[in-house]
Protein backbone atom coordinates (compact mmCIF):
# COMPACT_ATOMS: atom_id res chain seq x y z
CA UNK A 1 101.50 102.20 73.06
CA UNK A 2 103.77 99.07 74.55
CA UNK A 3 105.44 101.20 76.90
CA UNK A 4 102.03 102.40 78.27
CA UNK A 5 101.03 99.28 78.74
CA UNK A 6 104.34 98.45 80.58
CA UNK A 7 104.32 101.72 82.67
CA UNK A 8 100.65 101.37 83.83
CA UNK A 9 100.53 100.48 87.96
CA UNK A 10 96.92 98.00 87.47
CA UNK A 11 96.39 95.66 84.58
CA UNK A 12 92.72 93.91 84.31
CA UNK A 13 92.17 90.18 83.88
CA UNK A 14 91.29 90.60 80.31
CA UNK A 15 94.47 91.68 79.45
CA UNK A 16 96.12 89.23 81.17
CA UNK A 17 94.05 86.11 80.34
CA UNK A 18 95.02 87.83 76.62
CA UNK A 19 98.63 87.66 77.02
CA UNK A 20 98.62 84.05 79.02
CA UNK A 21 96.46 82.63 75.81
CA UNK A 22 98.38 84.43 73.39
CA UNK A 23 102.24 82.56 74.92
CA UNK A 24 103.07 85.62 76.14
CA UNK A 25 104.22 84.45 79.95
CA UNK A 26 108.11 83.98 79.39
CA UNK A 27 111.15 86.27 79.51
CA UNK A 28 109.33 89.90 79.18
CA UNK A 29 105.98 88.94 81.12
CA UNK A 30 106.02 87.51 84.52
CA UNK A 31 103.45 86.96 86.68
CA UNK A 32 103.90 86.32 90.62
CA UNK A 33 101.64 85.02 93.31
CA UNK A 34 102.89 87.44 96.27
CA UNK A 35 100.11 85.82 98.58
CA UNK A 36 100.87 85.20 102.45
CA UNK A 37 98.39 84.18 104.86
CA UNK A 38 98.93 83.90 108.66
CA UNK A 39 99.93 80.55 109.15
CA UNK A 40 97.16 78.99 110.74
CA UNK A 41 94.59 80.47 108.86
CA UNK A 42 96.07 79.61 105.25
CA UNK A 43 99.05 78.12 103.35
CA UNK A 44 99.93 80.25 100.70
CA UNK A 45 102.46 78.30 98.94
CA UNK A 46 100.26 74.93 99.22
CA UNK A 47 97.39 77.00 97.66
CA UNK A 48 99.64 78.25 94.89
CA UNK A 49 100.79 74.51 94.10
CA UNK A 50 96.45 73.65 93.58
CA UNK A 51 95.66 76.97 91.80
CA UNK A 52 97.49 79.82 90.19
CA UNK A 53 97.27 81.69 86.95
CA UNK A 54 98.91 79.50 84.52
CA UNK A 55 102.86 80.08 84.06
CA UNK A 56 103.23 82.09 87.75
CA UNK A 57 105.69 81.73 90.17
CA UNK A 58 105.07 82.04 93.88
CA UNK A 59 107.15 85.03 95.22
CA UNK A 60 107.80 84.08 98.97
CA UNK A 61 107.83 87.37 100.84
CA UNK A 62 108.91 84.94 103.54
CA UNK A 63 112.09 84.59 101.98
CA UNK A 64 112.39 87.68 99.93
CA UNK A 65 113.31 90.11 103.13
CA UNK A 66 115.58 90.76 105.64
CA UNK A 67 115.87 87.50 107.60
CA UNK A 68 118.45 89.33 109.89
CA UNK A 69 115.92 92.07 111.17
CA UNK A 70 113.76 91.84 114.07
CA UNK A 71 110.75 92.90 112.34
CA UNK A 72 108.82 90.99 110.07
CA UNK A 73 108.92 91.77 105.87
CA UNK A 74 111.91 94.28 105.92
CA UNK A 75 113.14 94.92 102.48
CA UNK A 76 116.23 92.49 101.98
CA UNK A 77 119.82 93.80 100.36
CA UNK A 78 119.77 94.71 96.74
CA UNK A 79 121.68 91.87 96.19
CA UNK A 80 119.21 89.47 97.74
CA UNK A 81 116.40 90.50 96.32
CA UNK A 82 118.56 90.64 92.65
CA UNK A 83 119.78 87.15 93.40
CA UNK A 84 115.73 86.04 94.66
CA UNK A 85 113.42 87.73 91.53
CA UNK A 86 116.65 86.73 89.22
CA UNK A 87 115.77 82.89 89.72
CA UNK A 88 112.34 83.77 89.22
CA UNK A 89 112.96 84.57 85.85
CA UNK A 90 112.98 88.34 86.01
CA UNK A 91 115.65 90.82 84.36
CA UNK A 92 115.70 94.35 84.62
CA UNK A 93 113.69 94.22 80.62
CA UNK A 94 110.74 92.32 81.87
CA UNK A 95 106.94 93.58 82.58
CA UNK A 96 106.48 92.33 86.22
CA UNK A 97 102.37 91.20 87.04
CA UNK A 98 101.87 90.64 90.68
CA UNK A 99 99.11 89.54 92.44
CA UNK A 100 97.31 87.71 95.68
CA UNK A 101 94.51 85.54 96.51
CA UNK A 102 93.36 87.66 99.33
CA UNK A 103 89.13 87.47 100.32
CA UNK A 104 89.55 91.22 100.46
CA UNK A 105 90.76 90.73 96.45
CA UNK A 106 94.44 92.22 96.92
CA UNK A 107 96.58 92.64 100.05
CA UNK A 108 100.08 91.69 99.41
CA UNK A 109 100.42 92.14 95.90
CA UNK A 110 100.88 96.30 96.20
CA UNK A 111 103.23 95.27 98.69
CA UNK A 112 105.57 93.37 96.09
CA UNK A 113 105.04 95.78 93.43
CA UNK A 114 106.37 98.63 95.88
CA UNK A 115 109.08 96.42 96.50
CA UNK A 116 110.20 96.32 92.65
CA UNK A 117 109.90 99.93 92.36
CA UNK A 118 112.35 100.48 95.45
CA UNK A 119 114.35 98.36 93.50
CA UNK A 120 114.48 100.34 90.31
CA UNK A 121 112.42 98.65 88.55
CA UNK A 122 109.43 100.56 86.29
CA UNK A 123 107.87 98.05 84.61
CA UNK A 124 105.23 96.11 87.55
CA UNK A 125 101.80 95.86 87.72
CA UNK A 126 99.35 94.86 90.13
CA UNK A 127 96.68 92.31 88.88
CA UNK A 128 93.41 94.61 89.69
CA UNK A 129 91.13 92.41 91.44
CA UNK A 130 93.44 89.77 92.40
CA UNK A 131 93.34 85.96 92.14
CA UNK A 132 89.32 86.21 93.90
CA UNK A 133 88.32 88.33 90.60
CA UNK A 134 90.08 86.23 88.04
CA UNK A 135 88.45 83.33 89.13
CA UNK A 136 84.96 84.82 89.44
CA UNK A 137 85.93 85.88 85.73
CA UNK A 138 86.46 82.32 84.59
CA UNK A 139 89.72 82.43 83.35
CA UNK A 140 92.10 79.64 83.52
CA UNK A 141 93.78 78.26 86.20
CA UNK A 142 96.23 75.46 86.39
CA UNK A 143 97.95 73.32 89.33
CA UNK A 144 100.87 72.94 87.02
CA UNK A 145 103.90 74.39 88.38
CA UNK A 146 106.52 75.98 85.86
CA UNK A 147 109.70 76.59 86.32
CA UNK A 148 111.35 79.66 84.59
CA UNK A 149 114.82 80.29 83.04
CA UNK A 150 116.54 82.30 85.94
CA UNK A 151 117.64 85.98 84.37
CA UNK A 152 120.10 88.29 85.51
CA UNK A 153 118.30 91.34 87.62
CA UNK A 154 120.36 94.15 88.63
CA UNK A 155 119.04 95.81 91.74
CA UNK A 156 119.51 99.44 92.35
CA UNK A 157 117.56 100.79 96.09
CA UNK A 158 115.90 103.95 95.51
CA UNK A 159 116.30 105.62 98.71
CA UNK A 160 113.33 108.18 97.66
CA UNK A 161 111.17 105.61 98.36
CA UNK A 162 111.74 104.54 101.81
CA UNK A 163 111.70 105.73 104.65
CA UNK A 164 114.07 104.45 108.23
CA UNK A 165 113.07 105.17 112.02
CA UNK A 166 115.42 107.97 112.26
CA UNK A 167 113.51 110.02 109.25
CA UNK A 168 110.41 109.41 111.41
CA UNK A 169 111.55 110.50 114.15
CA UNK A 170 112.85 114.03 112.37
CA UNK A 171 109.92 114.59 110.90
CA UNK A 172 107.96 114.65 113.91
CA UNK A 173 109.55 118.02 114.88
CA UNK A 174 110.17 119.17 111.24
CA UNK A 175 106.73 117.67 109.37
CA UNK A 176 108.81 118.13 106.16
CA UNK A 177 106.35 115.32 104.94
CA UNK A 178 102.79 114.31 105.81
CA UNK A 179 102.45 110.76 106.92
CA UNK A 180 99.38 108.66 106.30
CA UNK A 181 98.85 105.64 108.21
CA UNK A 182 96.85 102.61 106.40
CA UNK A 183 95.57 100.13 109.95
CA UNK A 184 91.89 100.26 111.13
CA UNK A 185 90.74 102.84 112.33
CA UNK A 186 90.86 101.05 116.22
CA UNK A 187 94.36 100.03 115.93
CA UNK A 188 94.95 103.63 114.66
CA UNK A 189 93.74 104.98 117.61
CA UNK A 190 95.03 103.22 119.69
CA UNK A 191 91.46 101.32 120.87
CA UNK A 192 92.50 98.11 119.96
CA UNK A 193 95.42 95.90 119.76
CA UNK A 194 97.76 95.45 116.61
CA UNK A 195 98.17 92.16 116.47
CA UNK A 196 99.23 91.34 120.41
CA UNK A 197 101.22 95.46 120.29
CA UNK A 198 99.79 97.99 122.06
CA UNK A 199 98.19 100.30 119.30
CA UNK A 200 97.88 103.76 118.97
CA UNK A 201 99.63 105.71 115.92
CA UNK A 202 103.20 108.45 114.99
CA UNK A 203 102.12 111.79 115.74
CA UNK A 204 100.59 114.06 113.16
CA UNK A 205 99.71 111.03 111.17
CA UNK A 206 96.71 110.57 109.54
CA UNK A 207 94.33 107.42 109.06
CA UNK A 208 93.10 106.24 105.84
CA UNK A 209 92.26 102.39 106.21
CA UNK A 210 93.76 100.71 102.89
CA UNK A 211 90.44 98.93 102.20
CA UNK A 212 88.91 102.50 101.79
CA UNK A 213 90.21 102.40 98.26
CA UNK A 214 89.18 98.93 97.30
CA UNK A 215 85.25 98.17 95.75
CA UNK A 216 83.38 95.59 97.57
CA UNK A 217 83.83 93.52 94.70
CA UNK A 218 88.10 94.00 95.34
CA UNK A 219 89.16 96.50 92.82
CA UNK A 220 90.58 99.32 93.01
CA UNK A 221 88.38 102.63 93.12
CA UNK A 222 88.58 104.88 90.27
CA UNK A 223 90.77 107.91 90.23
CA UNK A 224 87.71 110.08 91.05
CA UNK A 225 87.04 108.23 94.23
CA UNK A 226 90.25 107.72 95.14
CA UNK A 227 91.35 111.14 94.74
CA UNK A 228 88.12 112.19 97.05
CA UNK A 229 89.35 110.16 99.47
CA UNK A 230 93.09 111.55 99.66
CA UNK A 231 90.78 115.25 99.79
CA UNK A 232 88.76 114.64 102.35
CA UNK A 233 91.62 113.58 104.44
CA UNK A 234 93.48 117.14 103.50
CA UNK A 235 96.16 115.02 102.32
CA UNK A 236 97.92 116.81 99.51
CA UNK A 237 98.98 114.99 96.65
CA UNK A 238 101.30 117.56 95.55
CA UNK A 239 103.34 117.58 98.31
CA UNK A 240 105.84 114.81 100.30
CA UNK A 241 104.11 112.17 101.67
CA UNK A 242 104.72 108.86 103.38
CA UNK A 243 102.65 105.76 104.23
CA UNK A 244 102.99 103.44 107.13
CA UNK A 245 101.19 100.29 108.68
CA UNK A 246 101.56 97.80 110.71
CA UNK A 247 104.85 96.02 109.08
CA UNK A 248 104.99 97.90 105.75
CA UNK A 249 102.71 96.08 104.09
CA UNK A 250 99.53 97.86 103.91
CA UNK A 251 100.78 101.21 103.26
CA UNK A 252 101.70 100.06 99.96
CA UNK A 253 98.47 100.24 99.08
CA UNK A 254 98.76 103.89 99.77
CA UNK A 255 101.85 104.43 97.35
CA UNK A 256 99.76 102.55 94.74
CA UNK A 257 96.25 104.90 95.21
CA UNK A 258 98.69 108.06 95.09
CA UNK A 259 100.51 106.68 92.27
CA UNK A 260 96.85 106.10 90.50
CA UNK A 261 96.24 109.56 90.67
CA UNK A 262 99.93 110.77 88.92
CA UNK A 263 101.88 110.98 92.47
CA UNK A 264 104.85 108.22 92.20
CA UNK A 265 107.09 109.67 95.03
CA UNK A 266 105.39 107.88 98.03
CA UNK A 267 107.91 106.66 100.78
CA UNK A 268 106.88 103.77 102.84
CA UNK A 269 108.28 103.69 106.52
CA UNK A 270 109.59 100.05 106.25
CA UNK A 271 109.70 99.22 109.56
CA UNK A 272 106.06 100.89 110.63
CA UNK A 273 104.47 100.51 113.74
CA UNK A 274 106.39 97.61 114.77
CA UNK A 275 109.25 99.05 114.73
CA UNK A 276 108.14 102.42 115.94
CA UNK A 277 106.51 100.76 119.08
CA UNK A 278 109.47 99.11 120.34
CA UNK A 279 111.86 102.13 119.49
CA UNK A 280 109.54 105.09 119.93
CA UNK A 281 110.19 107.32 123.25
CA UNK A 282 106.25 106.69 124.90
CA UNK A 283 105.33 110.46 123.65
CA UNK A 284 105.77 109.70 120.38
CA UNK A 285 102.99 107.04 120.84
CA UNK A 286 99.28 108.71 120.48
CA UNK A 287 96.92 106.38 122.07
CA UNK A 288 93.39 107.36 122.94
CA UNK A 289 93.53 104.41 125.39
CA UNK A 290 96.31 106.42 127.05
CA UNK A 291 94.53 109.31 127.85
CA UNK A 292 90.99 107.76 129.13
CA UNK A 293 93.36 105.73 131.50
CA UNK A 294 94.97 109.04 132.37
């Protein structure tokens, strides 16, 4: 039953309000506050010093990435991200619970807990809800920061779950996966910028906007609905598929939805529109704004 427990991608507040009360936060359970806010709409580490679930860490996806790259949140080296979660207090034996204080109820958290998986590791969950619900819930929070013995992680990038620019690009001619894009529908189409870039989307790609699979309340959808959603798109579950975004963050929540519903192989195209707008040839960039103009 433990290792179901372990292996399962959401865990509710119950459970974890349980496991805080019962002293269970330590070696084999973490929890991590992956929040990150725009800068001048929110502080994310300043509101993780006031209010956190008691006995988290703040995982600074600021820090935890590829500081060399030109685009924002690439995945960092294996050993970087070994050497970053290993001060945090995580080993390769210990249940990973991340989570966000997001309005919408989670944003960066699935982004994290894709991150551990392309890491090798099995045992994350995402904290359904987020830090909105677990308040709502009334369950503790502290302003108390701990600080946790550092463990010894070992990293090991599974390259299954990731996809570069160069893939992309193949699969435009071969479509040896399907590719599902996770932006607004605008930015999707190209209607409306993407955060100051031109907009539009990677040919062939579909558009499933990541808060399609969230309640209003910020939980996830059940399997049902979520399942719906992926048909009604003609996405096929049972075959290759990859997720992409803006800057890699968003289509996480893809990977986790698929993974709800039994599909764990979901690739994430790291470096996402970003990326593919400054490297793309202009063909390879549908835009609806394009063609009125033309």
């Amino acid at each position: 039953m433990a290792s179901q427990v372990l292996s399962r991608p959401l865990v509710t507040a119950k459970w974890l309000s349980e496991a805080v009360r019962a002293g269970r936060v330590g070696a084999s359970l973490r929890i991590l506050d992956a929040s990150w806010y725009p800068p001048q709409e929110r502080n994310a580490r300043q509101e993780f010093k006031e209010s956190h679930i008691p006995g988290a860490s703040f995982f600074d996806i600021e820090e935890c990435r590829d500081q060399s790259s030109p685009y924002d949140f690439m995945l960092p080296s294996e050993s970087h991200f070994a050497d970053y979660v290993g001060r945090l207090g995580v080993s390769n034996d210990t249940h990973v619970v991340v989570y966000d204080g997001d309005a919408l109820g989670t944003f960066y958290a699935p982004r994290a807990w894709w991150m551990f998986r392309a890491f090798g590791h099995k045992e994350v969950s995402v904290l359904n809800g987020g830090f909105k619900n677990w308040v709502k819930e009334g369950h503790p929070v502290t302003a108390e920061v701990s600080q946790p013995t550092p463990a010894v992680f070992k990293a090991r990038l599974n390259r299954a779950l990731l996809k570069t620019f160069e893939e992309m690009i193949q699969n435009v001619g071969s479509l040896k996966f399907q590719v599902v894009d996770s932006r607004p529908e605008g930015r999707f189409r190209g209607i409306e910028l993407d955060q100051g870039l031109q907009s539009g989307h990677i040919p062939g790609a579909v558009n499933i906007p990541f808060h399609s699979f969230l309640t209003e309340a910020g939980h996830e959808k059940s399997i049902e609905e979520i399942q719906q959603i992926f048909r009604e798109k003609k996405v096929d579950l049972s075959k290759p598929l990859t997720a992409t975004c803006r800057k890699g963050v968003t289509a996480c929540h893809i990977a986790l939805a698929a993974y709800l519903c039994g599909k764990r192989d979901v690739a994430v195209y790291d470096g996402s529109w970003s990326e593919w707008f400054h490297r793309a040839p202009a063909h390879y960039k549908v835009s609806e704004l394009k063609r009125n103009k033309a």
